[in-house]
Protein backbone atom coordinates (compact mmCIF):
# COMPACT_ATOMS: atom_id res chain seq x y z
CA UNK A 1 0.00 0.00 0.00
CA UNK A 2 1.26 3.46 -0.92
CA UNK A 3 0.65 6.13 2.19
CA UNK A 4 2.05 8.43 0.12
CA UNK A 5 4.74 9.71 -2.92
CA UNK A 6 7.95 7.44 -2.58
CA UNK A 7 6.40 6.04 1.36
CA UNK A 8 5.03 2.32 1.33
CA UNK A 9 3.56 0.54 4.05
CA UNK A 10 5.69 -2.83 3.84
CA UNK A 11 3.50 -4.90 6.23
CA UNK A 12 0.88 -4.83 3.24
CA UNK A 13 3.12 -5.89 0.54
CA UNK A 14 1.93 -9.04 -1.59
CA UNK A 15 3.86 -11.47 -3.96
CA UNK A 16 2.03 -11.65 -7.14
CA UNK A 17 4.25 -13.54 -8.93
CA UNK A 18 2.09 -16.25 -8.59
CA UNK A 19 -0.97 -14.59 -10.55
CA UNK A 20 1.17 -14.17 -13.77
CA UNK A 21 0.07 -16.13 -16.43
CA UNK A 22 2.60 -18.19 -19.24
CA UNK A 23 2.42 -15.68 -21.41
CA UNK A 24 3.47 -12.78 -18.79
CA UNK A 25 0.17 -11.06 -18.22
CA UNK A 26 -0.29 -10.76 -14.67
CA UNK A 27 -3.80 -11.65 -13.33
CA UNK A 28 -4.23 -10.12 -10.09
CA UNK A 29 -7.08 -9.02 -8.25
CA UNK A 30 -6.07 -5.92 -6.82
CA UNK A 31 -7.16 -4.80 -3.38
CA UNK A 32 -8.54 -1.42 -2.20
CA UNK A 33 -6.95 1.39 -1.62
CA UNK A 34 -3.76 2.86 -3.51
CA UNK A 35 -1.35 0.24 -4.67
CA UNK A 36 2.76 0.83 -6.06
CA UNK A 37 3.60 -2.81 -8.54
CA UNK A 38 6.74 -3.56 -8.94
CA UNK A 39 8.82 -5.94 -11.04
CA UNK A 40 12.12 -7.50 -10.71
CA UNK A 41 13.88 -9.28 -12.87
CA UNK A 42 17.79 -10.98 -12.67
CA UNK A 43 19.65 -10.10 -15.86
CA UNK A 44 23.72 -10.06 -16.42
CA UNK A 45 24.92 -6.67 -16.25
CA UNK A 46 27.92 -6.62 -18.59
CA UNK A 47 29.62 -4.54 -16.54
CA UNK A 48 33.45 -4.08 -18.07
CA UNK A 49 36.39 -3.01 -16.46
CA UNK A 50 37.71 0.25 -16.36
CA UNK A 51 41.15 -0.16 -17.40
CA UNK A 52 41.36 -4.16 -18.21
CA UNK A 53 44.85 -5.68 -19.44
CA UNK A 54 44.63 -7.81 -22.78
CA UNK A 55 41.80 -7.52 -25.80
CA UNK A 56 38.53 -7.17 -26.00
CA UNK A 57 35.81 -6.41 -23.63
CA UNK A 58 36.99 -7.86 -20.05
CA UNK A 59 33.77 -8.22 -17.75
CA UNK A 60 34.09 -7.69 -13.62
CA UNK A 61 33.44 -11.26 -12.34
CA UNK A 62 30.94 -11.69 -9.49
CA UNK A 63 32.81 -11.06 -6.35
CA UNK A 64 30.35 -12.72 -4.20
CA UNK A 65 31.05 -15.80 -5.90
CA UNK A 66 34.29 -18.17 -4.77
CA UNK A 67 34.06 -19.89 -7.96
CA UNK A 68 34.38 -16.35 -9.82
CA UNK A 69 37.91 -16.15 -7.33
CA UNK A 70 39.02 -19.53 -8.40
CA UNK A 71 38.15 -19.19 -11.75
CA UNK A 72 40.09 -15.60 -12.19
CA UNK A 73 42.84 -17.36 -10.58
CA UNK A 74 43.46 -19.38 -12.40
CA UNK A 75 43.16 -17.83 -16.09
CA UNK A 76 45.74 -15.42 -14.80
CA UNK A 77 47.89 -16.90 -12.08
CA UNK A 78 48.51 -20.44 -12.88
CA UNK A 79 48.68 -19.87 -16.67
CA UNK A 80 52.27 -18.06 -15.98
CA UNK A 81 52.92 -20.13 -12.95
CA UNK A 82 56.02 -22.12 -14.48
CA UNK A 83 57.34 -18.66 -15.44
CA UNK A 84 56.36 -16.81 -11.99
CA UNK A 85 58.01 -19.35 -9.90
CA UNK A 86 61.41 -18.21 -9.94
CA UNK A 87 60.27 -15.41 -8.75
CA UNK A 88 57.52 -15.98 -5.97
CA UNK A 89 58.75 -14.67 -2.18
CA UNK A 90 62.20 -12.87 -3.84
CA UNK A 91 61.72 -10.03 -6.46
CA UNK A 92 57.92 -10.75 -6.63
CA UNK A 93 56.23 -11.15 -2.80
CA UNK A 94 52.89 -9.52 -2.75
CA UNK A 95 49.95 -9.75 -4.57
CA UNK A 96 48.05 -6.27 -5.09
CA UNK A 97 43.45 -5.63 -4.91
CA UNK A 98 43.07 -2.44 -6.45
CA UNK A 99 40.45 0.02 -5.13
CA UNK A 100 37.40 -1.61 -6.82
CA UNK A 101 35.10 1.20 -7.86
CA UNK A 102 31.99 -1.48 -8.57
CA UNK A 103 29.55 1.28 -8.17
CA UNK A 104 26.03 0.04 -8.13
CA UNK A 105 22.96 0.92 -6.74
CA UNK A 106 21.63 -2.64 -6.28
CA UNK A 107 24.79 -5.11 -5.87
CA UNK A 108 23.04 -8.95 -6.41
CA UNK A 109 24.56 -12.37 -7.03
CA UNK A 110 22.40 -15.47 -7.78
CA UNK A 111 21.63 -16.95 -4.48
CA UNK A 112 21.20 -13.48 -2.54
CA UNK A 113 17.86 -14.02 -1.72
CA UNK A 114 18.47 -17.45 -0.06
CA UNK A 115 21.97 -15.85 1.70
CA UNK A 116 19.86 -13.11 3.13
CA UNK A 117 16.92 -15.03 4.61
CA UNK A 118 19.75 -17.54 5.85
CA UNK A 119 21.96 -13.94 7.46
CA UNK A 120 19.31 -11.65 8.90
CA UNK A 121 16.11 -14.60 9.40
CA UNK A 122 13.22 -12.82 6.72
CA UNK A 123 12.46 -12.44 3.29
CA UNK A 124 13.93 -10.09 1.27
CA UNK A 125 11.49 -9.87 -1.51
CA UNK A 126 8.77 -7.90 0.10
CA UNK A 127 10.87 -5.28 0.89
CA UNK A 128 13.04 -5.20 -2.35
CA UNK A 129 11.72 -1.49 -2.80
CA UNK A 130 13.18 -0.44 0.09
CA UNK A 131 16.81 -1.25 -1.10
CA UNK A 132 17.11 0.73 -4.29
CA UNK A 133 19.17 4.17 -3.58
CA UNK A 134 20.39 5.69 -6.18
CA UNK A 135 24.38 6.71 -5.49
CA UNK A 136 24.94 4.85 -2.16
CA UNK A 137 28.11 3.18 -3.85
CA UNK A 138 28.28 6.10 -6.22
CA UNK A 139 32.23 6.59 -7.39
CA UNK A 140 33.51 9.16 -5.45
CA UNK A 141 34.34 11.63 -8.09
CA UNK A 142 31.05 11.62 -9.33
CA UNK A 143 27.65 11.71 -7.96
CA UNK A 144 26.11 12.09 -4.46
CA UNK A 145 23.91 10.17 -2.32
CA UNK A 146 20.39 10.41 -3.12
CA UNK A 147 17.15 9.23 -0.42
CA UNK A 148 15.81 6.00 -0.97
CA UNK A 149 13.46 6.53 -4.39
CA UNK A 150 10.92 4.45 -2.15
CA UNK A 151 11.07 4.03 1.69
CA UNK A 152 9.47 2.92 4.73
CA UNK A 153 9.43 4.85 7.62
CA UNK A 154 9.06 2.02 10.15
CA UNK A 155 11.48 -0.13 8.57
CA UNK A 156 13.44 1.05 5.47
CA UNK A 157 16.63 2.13 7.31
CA UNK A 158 17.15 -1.65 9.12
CA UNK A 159 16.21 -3.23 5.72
CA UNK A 160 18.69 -1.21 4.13
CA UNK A 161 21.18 -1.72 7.14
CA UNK A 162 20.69 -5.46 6.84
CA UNK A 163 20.79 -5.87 2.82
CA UNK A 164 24.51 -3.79 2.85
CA UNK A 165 25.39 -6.21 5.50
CA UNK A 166 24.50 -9.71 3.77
CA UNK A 167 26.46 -7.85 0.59
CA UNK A 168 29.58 -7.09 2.97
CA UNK A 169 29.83 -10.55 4.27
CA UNK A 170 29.47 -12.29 1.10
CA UNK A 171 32.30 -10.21 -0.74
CA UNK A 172 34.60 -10.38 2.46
CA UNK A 173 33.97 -14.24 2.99
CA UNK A 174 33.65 -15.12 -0.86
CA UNK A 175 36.59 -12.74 -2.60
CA UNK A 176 38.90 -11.19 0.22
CA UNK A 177 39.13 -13.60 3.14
CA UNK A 178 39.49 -16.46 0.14
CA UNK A 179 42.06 -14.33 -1.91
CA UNK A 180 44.84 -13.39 1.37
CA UNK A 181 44.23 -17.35 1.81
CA UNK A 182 45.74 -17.88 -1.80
CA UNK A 183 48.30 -15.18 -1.53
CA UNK A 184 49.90 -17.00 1.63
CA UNK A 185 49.40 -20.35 -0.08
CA UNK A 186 51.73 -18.98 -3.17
CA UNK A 187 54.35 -17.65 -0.75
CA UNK A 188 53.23 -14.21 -1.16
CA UNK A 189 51.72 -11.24 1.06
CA UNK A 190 48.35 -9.66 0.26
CA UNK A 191 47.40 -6.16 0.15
CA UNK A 192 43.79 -5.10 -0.41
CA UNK A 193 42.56 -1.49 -1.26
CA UNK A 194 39.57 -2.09 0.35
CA UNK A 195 37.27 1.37 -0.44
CA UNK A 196 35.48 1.25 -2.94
CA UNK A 197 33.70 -1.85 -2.44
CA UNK A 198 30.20 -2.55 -1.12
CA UNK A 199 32.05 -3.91 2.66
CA UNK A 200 32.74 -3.09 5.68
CA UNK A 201 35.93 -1.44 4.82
CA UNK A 202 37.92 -1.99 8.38
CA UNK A 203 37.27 -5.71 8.25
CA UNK A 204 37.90 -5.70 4.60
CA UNK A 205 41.41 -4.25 4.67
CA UNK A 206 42.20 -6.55 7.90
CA UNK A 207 42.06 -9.93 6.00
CA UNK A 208 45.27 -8.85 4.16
CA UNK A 209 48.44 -9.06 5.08
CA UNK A 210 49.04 -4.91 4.57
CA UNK A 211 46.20 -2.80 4.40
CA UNK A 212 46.56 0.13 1.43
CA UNK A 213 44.64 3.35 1.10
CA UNK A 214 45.03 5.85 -1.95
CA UNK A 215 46.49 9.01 -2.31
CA UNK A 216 43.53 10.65 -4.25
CA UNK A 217 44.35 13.01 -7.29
CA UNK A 218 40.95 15.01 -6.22
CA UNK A 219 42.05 15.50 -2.71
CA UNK A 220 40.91 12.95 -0.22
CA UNK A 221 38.93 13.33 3.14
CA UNK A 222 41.45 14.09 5.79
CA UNK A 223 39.81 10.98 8.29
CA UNK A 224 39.95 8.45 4.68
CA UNK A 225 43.65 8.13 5.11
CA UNK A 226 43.43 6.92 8.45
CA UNK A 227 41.00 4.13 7.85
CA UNK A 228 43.55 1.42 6.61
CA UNK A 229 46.01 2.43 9.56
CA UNK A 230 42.98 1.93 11.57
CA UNK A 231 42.36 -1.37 10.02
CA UNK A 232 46.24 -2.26 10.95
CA UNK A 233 45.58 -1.51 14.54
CA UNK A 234 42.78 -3.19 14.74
CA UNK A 235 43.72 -6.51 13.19
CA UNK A 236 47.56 -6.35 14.12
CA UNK A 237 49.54 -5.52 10.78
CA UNK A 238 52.36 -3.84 11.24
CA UNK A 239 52.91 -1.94 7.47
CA UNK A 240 50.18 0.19 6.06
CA UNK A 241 50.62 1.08 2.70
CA UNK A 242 49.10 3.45 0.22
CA UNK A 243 48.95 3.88 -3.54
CA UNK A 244 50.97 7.41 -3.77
CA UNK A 245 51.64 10.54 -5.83
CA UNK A 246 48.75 10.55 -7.91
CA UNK A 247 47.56 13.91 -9.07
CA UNK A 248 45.20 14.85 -11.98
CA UNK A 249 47.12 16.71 -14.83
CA UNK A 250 50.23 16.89 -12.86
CA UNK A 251 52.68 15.56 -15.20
CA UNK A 252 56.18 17.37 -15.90
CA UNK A 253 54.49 20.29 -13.77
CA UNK A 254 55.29 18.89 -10.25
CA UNK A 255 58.31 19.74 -7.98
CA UNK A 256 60.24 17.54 -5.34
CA UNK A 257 58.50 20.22 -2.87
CA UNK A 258 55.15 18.79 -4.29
CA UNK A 259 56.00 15.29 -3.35
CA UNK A 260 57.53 15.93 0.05
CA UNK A 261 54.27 17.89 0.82
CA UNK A 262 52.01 14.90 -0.08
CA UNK A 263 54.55 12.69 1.49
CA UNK A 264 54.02 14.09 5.01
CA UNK A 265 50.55 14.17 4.42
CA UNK A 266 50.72 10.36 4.05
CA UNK A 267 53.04 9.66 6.56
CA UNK A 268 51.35 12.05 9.38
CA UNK A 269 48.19 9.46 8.72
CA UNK A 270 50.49 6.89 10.01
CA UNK A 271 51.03 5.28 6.77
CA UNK A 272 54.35 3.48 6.75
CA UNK A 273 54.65 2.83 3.34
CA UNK A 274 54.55 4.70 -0.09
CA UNK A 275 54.17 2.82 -3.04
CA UNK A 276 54.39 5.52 -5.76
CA UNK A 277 52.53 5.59 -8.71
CA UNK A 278 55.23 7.16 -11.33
CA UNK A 279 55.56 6.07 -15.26
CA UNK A 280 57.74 6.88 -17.89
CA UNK A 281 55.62 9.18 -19.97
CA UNK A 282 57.04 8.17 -23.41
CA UNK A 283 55.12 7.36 -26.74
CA UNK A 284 53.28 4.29 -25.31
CA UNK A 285 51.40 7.11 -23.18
CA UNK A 286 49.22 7.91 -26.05
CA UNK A 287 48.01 4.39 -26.47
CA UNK A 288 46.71 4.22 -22.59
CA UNK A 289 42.86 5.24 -21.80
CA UNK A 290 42.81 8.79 -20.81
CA UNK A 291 41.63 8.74 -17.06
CA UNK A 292 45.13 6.69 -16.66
CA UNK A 293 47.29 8.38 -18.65
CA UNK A 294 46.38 11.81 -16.80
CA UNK A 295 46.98 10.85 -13.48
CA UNK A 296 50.18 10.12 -11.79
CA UNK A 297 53.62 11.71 -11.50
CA UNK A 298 56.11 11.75 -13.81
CA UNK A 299 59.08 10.14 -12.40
CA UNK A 300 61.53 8.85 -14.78
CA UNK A 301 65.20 10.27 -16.58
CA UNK A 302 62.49 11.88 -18.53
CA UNK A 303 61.77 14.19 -16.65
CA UNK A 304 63.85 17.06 -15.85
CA UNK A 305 63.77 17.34 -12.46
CA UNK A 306 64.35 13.83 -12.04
CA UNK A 307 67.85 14.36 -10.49
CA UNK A 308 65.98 16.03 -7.40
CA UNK A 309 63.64 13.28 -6.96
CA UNK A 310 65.80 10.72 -7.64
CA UNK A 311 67.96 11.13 -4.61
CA UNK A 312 67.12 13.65 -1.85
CA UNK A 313 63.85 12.64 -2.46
CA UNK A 314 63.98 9.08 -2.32
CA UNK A 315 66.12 9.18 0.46
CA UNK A 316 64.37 11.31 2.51
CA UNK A 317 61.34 8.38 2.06
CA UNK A 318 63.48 5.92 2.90
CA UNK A 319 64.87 7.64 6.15
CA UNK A 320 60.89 8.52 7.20
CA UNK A 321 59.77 4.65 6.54
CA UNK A 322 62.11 3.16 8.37
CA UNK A 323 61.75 4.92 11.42
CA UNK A 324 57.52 4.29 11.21
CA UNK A 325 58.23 1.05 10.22
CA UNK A 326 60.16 -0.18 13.07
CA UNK A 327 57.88 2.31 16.11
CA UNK A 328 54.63 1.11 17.32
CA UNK A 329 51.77 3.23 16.36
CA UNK A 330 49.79 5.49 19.93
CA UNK A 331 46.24 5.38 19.41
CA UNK A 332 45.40 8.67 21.92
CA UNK A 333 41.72 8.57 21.20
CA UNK A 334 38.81 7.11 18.80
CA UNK A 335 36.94 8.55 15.83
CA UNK A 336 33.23 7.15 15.49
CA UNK A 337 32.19 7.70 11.55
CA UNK A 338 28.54 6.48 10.80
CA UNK A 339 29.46 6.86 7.19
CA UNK A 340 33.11 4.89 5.64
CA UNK A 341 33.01 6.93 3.03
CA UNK A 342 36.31 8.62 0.75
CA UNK A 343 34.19 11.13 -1.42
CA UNK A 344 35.71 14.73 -0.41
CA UNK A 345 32.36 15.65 0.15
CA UNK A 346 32.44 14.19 3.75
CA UNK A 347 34.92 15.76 4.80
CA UNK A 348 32.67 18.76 6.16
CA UNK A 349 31.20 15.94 8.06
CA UNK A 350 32.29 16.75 12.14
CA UNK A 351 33.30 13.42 13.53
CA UNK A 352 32.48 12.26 16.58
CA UNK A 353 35.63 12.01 18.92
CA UNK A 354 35.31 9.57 22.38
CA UNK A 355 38.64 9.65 24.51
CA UNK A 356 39.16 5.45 24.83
């Protein structure tokens, strides 16, 4: 029953499938007073990856799905496995999850329905209505969070709570928790850019071996770079790392003052490790996609300031690492954030700050 625009009253809802006829037409009876039909149907979504390696459309797999894992695995592990092994624990140790960026508004996999009821004890399908809104997951360079398009004021919010959580557990228990597994079984360490998946982010970046944020080319919220050093304290990893130096347009146009800013930006979040996105911007630039090849810093003989970054730079990293590396991190007092979010929009948002 609608009570009004966009508000149901969820206690009335009714399953109809069962009144549609073989040819589709739905045969249904319908009760007094105003009613809202909906209809949902499971399709593929051909979603394709941003940036993929190789030929040819590359579709994201389903990462609530272990088989998906083991199947991805495989096709690009163990095919180069006789070639990799050399190499495994010495000049290659770690095995990198990139910030996913998945944004959807409804995340599904085929047995959802039958997870959910299993997770949280009720049926999903008479409130399905209540999940849908529109930019919850949206990329954080793009568009903002929008209300639910249809809510329930009695019980929207713990539907919604209880959907994101049944998503979280099966991406963390069917992709993450599965993948450091493999990692350690290979003789290498894992490291998981957890934001930017559908998860609870803390737990997320705590089933790897080093949690890594991102140094965003937009300018990050402040409390974002703190969430994977959080992660470490929490779950007891000792390096944090982050994906570094990454600014929109900068190019040729940075200095070695630049980086040192960003640097102690970084490192002042109690990240302990840089790993530094630089490339060598030479004619294969022009074949890359352009959201890639305008982001990063420039650091290579091509550039000319590359005799600055190349040592006092570099050491100066090196000198600051070590000493985080080898301290133990002081946790003075605890930030409560209802919302794990790395959009710098939130950043107005005023934590709330408890002494421990």
């Amino acid at each position: 029953v609608v009570v009004k625009s966009g508000q149901l009253q969820s206690s009335s809802a009714q399953n109809v499938t069962q009144h549609l006829r073989p040819d589709g037409r739905l045969d249904w009876r319908v009760p007094d007073g105003t009613w809202q039909l909906f209809v949902f149907k499971q399709v593929p979504s051909d979603l394709v990856l941003t940036c993929g390696a190789g030929r040819g459309p590359q579709l994201v797999m389903d990462h609530f799905k272990r088989a998906a894992l083991e199947a991805h695995t495989k096709r690009v592990f163990e095919a180069g496995r006789a070639q990799l092994a050399p190499f495994l624990g010495k000049t290659l140790t770690a095995y990198t999850v990139d910030s996913l960026e998945n944004a959807s508004d409804l995340y599904w996999t085929d047995d959802l329905l039958a997870q959910f009821k299993r997770r949280r004890g009720y049926d999903l399908v008479p409130y399905l209505p209540l999940v849908f809104q529109p930019g919850w997951m949206a990329h954080p360079y793009q568009a903002r969070v929008s209300a639910p398009q249809f809510d329930d004021a009695q019980i929207g919010e713990r539907v919604r709570a209880d959907y994101r959580l049944t998503v979280s557990e099966l991406m963390i228990e069917n992709m993450y928790e599965p993948f450091a597994a493999w990692a350690k079984k290979n003789g290498l360490h894992s490291e998981f850019q957890a934001h930017g998946a559908p998860v609870d982010i803390l737990k997320a970046y705590g089933t790897a071996d080093v949690p890594e944020s991102e140094d965003l080319h937009v300018g990050a919220d402040p409390y974002f770079l703190k969430l994977a050093r959080s992660a470490a304290d929490l779950y007891g990893r000792e390096i944090v790392s982050t994906e570094s130096m990454i600014w929109d347009h900068g190019g040729p146009s940075l200095t070695p003052q630049d980086l040192k800013r960003r640097a102690d930006e970084l490192l002042s979040a109690g990240i302990n490790r840089l790993r530094i996105d630089g490339f060598d911007p030479g004619p294969a630039v022009n074949s890359l996609p352009p959201e890639v090849a305008k982001l990063g810093a420039w650091l290579s003989s091509r550039n000319p300031a590359w005799a600055n970054f190349e040592r006092p730079f570099v050491s100066y990293l090196q000198r600051a690492q070590s000493v985080l590396q080898q301290g133990k991190n002081v946790v003075p007092l605890a930030i409560f954030r209802s919302e794990l979010s790395y959009a710098p929009a939130s950043a107005t948002q005023e934590p709330k700050i408890e002494q421990p």
